[in-house]
Protein backbone atom coordinates (compact mmCIF):
# COMPACT_ATOMS: atom_id res chain seq x y z
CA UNK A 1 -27.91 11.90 0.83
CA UNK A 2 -25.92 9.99 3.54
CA UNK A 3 -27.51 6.74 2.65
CA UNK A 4 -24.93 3.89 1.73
CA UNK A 5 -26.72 2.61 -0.96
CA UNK A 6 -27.53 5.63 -2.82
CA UNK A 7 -23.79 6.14 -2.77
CA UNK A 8 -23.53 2.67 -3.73
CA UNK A 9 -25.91 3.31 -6.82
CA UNK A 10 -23.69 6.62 -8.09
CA UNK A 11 -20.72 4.31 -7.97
CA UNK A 12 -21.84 1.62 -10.68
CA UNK A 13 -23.12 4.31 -12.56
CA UNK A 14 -19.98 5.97 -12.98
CA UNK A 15 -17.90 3.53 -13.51
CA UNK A 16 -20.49 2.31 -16.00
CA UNK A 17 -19.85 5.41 -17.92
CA UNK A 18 -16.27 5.20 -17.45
CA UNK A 19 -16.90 1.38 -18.46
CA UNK A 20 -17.68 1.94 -22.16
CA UNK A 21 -16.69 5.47 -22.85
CA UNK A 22 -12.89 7.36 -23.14
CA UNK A 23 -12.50 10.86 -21.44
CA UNK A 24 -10.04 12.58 -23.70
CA UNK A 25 -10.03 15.42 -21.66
CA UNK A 26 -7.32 14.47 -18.71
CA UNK A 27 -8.63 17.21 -16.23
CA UNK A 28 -11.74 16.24 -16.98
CA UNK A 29 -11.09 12.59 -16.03
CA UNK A 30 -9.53 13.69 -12.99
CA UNK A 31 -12.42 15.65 -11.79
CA UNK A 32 -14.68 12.17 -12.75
CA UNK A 33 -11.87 9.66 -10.92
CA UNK A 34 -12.13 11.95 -7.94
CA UNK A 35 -15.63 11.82 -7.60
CA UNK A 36 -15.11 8.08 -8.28
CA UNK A 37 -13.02 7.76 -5.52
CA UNK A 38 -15.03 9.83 -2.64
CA UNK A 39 -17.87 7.44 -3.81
CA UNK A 40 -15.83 4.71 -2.93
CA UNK A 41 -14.90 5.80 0.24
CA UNK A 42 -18.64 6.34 1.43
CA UNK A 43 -19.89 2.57 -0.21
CA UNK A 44 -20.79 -0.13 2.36
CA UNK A 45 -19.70 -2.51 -0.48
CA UNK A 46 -21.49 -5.36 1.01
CA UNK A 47 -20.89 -7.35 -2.75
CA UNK A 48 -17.38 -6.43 -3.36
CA UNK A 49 -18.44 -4.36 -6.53
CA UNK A 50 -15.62 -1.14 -5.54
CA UNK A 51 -12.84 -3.69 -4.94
CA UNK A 52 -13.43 -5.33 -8.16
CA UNK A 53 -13.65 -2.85 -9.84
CA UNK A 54 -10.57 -1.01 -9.10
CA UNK A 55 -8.93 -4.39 -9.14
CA UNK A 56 -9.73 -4.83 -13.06
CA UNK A 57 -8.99 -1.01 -13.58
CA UNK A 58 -5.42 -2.43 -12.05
CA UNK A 59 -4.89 -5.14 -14.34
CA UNK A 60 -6.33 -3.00 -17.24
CA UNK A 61 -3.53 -0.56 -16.60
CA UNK A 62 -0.96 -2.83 -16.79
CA UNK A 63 -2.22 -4.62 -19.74
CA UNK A 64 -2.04 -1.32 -21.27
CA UNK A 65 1.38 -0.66 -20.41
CA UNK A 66 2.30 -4.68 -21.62
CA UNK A 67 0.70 -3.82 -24.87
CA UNK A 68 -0.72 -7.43 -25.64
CA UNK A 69 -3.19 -6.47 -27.37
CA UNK A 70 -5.92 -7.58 -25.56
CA UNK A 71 -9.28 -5.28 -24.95
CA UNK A 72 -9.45 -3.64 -21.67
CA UNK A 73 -12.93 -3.91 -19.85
CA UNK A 74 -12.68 -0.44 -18.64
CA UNK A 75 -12.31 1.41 -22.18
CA UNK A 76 -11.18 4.80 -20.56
CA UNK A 77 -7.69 3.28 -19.24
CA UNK A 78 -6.84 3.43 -22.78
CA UNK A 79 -7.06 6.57 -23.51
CA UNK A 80 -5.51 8.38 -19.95
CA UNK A 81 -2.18 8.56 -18.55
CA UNK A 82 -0.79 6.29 -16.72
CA UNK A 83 -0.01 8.56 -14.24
CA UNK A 84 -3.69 9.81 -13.74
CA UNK A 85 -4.94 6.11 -13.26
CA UNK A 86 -1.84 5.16 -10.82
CA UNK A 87 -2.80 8.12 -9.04
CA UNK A 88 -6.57 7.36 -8.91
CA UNK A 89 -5.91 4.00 -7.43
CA UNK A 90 -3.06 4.65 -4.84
CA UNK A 91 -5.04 7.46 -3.40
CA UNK A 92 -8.01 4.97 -3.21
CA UNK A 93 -5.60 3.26 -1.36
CA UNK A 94 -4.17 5.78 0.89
CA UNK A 95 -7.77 6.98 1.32
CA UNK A 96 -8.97 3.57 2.68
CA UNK A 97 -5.65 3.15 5.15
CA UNK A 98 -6.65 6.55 6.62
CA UNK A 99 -10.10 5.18 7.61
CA UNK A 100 -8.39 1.98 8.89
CA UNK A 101 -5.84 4.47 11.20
CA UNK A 102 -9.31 6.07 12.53
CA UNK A 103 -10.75 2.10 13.35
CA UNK A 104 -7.69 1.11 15.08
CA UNK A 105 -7.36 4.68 16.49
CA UNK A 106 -11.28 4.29 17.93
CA UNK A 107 -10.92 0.77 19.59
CA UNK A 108 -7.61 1.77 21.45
CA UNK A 109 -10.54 3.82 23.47
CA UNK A 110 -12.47 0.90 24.58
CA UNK A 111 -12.17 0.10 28.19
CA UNK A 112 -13.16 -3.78 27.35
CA UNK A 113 -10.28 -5.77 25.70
CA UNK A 114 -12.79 -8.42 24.22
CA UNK A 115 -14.85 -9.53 21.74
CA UNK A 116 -15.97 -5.79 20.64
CA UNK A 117 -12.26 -5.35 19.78
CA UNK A 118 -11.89 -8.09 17.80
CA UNK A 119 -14.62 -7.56 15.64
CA UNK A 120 -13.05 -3.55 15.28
CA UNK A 121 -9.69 -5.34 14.24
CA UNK A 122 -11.10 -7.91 12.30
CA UNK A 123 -12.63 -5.45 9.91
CA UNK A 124 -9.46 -2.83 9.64
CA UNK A 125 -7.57 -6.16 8.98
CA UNK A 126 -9.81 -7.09 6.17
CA UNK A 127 -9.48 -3.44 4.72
CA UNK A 128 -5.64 -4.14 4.89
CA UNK A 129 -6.08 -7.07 3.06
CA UNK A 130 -7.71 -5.43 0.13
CA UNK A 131 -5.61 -2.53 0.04
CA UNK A 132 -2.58 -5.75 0.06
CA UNK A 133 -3.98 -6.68 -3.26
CA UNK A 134 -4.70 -3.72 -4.80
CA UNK A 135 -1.30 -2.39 -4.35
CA UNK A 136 0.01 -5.85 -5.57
CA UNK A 137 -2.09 -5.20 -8.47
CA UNK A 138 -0.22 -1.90 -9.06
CA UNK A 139 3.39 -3.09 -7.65
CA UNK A 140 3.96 -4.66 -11.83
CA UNK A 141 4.26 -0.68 -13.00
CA UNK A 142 7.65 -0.64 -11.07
CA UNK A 143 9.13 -3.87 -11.23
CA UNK A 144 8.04 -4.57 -14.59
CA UNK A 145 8.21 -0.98 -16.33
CA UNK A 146 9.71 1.16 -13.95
CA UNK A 147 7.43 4.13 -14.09
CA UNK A 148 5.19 5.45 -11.24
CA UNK A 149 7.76 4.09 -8.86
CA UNK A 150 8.12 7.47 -6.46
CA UNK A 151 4.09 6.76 -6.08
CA UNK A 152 3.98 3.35 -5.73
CA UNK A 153 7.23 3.67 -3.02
CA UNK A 154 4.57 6.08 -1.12
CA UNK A 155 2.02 3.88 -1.30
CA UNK A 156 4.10 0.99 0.22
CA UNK A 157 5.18 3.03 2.77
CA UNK A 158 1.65 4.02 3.74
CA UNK A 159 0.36 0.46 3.89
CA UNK A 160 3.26 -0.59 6.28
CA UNK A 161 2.60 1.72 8.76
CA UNK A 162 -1.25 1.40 8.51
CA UNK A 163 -0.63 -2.78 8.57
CA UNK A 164 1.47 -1.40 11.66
CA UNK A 165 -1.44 0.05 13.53
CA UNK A 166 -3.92 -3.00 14.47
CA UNK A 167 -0.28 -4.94 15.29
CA UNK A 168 0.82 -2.31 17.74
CA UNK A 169 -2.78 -2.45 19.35
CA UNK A 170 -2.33 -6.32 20.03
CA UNK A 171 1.13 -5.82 21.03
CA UNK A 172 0.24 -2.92 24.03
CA UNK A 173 -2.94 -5.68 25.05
CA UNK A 174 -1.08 -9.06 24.94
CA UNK A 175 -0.08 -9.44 28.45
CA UNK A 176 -3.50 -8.19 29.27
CA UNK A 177 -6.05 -10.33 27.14
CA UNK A 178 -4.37 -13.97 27.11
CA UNK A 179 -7.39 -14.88 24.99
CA UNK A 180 -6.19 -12.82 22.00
CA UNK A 181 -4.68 -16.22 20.56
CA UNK A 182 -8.27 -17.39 19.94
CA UNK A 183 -9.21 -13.54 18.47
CA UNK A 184 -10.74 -14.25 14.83
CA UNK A 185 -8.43 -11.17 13.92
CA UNK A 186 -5.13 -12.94 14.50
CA UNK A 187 -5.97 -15.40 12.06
CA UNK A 188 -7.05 -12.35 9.75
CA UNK A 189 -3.32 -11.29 10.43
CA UNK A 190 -0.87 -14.36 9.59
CA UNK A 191 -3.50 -14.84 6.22
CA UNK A 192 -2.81 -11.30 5.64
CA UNK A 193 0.93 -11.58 6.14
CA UNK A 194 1.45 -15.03 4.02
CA UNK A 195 -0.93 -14.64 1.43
CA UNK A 196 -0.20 -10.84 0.50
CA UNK A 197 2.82 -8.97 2.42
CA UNK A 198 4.88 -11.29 2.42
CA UNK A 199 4.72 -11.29 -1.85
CA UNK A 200 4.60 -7.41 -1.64
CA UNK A 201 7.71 -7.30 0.57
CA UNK A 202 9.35 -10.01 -1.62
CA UNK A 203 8.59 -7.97 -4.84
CA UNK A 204 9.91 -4.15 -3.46
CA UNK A 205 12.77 -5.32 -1.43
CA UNK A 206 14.07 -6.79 -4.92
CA UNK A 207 12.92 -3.11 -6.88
CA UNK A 208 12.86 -0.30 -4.46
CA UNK A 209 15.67 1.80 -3.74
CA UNK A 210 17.98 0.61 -6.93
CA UNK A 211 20.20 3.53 -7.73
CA UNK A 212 22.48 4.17 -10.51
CA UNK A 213 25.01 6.80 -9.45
CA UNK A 214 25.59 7.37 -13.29
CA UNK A 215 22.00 8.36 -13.89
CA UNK A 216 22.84 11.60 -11.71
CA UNK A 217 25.98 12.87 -13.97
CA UNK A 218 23.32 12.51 -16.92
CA UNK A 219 20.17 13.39 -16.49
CA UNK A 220 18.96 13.75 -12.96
CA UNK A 221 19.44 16.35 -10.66
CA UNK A 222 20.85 16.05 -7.03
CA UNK A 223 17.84 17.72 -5.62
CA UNK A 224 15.83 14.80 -7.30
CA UNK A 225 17.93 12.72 -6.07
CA UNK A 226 17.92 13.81 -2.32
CA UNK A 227 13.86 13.66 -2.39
CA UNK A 228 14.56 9.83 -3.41
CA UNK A 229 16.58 9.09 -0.52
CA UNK A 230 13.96 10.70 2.07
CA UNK A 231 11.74 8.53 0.41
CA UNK A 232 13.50 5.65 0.39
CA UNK A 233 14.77 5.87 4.02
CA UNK A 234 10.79 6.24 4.94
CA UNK A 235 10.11 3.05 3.06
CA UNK A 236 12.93 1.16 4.96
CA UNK A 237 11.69 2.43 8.18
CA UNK A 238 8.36 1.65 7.52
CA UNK A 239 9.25 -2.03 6.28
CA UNK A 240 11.40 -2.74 9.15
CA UNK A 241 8.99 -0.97 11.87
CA UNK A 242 6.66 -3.68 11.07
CA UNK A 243 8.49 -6.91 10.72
CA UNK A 244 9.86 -5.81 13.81
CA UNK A 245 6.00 -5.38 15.56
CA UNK A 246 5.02 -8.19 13.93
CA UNK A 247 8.15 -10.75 15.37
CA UNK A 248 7.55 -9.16 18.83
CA UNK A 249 3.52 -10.28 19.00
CA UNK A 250 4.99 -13.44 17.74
CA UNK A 251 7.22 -13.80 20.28
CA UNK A 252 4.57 -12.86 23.26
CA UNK A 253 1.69 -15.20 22.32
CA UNK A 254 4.61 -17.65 20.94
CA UNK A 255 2.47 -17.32 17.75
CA UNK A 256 3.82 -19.02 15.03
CA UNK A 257 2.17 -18.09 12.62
CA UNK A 258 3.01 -14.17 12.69
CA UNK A 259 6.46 -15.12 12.50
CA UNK A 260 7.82 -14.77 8.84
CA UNK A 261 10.69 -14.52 6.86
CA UNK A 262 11.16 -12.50 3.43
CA UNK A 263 13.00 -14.24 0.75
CA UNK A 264 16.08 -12.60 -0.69
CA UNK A 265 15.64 -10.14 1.88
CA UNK A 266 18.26 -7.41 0.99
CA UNK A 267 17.03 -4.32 2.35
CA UNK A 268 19.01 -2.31 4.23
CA UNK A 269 21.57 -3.92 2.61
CA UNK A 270 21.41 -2.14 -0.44
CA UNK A 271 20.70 1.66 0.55
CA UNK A 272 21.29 3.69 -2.29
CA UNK A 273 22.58 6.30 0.09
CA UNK A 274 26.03 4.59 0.56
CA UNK A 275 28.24 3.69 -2.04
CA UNK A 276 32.11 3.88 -1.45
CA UNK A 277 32.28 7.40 -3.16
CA UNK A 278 30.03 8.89 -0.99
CA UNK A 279 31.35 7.02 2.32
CA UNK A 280 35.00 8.19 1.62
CA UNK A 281 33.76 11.84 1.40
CA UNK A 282 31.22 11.98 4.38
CA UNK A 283 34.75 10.33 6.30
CA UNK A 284 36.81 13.13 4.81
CA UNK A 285 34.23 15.92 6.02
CA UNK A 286 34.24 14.68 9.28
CA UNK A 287 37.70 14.19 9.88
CA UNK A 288 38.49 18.17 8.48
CA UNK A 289 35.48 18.88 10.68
């Protein structure tokens, strides 16, 4: 049963089900979203049918959680968790940036920097750029309602580095292949980068990482809020790691287009990690040290 289109076939069907029915059962609906998602995964998706579809169960969650009233088209988002349908669709993503590693991962092994490559990059690059949108899609549930936001801080981390890969892999070939500024995949790459990243970036740089020291004296516990600085400090690294990449291919093909600027850009700036309290103590260790 390794045939795309049978695969294909089992997809529509279930979310067909999922379409007009609820699950009230939330382990059951896991099980089904699961399934869901390994379908996914083994689709061709020659008509776009998996990427719309999780698109619209996106926006459906969202509308939820904006409660304007208006019907979802996929009836079970109503009914589940927000958590279980967050989680459903970020794995999808991390799931499709793990097969995009593998791509880039597979044409670092070709001997010939040429056309063959391109084509391999060109179509990791286009799986970026739906995975751009789709977390996009999802990016509203933190900035808007601030829940999901460990997750979705996960997620973003995850796409950076994966967006990383097919960069570093023109960055260790530019001085070799001189014809990489006509690759179809470079064009992939600045679209990419204006038309999706750079609104991602925009978005989380403004959202991730805000920290209310007051929330810890109340309600939250410093070992929760040690987990959120490892995984904010990922995030940053992540972020920077690629603007970084992506300004140095710029630079070698004297590429324009790769070269781009986030608005507002405060990150880094506003690390949650150091606030005056916790600067004067860490100087005060040291210096008893």
């Amino acid at each position: 049963m390794d045939n795309p289109k049978c695969y294909m076939t089992m997809f529509k069907f279930t979310i067909g089900v999922l379409e007009k029915n609820t699950v009230e059962n939330n382990a059951t609906l896991r099980e089904m979203l699961k399934w869901l998602c390994t379908l996914a995964m083994k689709c061709t998706d020659t008509d776009h049918a998996v990427e719309r579809a999780l698109n619209t169960i996106a926006d459906d969650l969202v509308q939820v959680l904006s409660e304007d009233g208006d019907q979802c088209k996929y009836s079970f988002v109503e009914g589940a968790s927000q958590a279980t349908i967050c989680d459903f669709l970020a794995s999808s993503i991390d799931n499709s940036l793990v097969a995009v590693r593998a791509v880039i991962s597979f044409a670092g092994a070709f001997q010939a920097k040429d056309q063959r490559m391109d084509e391999v990059l060109s179509a990791a690059l286009n799986k970026c750029d739906h995975c751009c949108e789709l977390t996009s899609r999802l990016l509203p549930l933190h900035s808007q309602f601030a829940v999901q936001k460990e997750r979705l801080v996960q997620t973003l981390t995850t796409l950076f580095s994966a967006v990383q890969e097919p960069v570093d892999l023109m960055l260790s070939n530019v001085k070799n292949v001189p014809e990489m500024i006509e690759w179809k995949s470079l064009s992939i790459l600045s679209k990419l980068l204006k038309e999706r990243l750079q609104a991602i970036m925009a978005v989380a740089d403004e959202h991730v990482g805000i920290f209310n020291p007051e929330e810890v004296k109340d309600s939250r516990k410093k070992k929760n809020v040690k987990r959120d600085e490892v995984i904010y400090v990922k995030y940053v690294r992540a972020r920077e790691a690629l603007q970084s990449r992506l300004l140095m291919v710029s630079e070698a093909l004297k590429e324009e287009r790769l070269n781009f600027q986030v608005k507002k850009n405060t990150i880094g700036m506003r690390d949650f990690r150091i606030n005056v309290n916790t600067l004067k103590t860490r100087v005060e260790q040291n210096e008893s040290d």
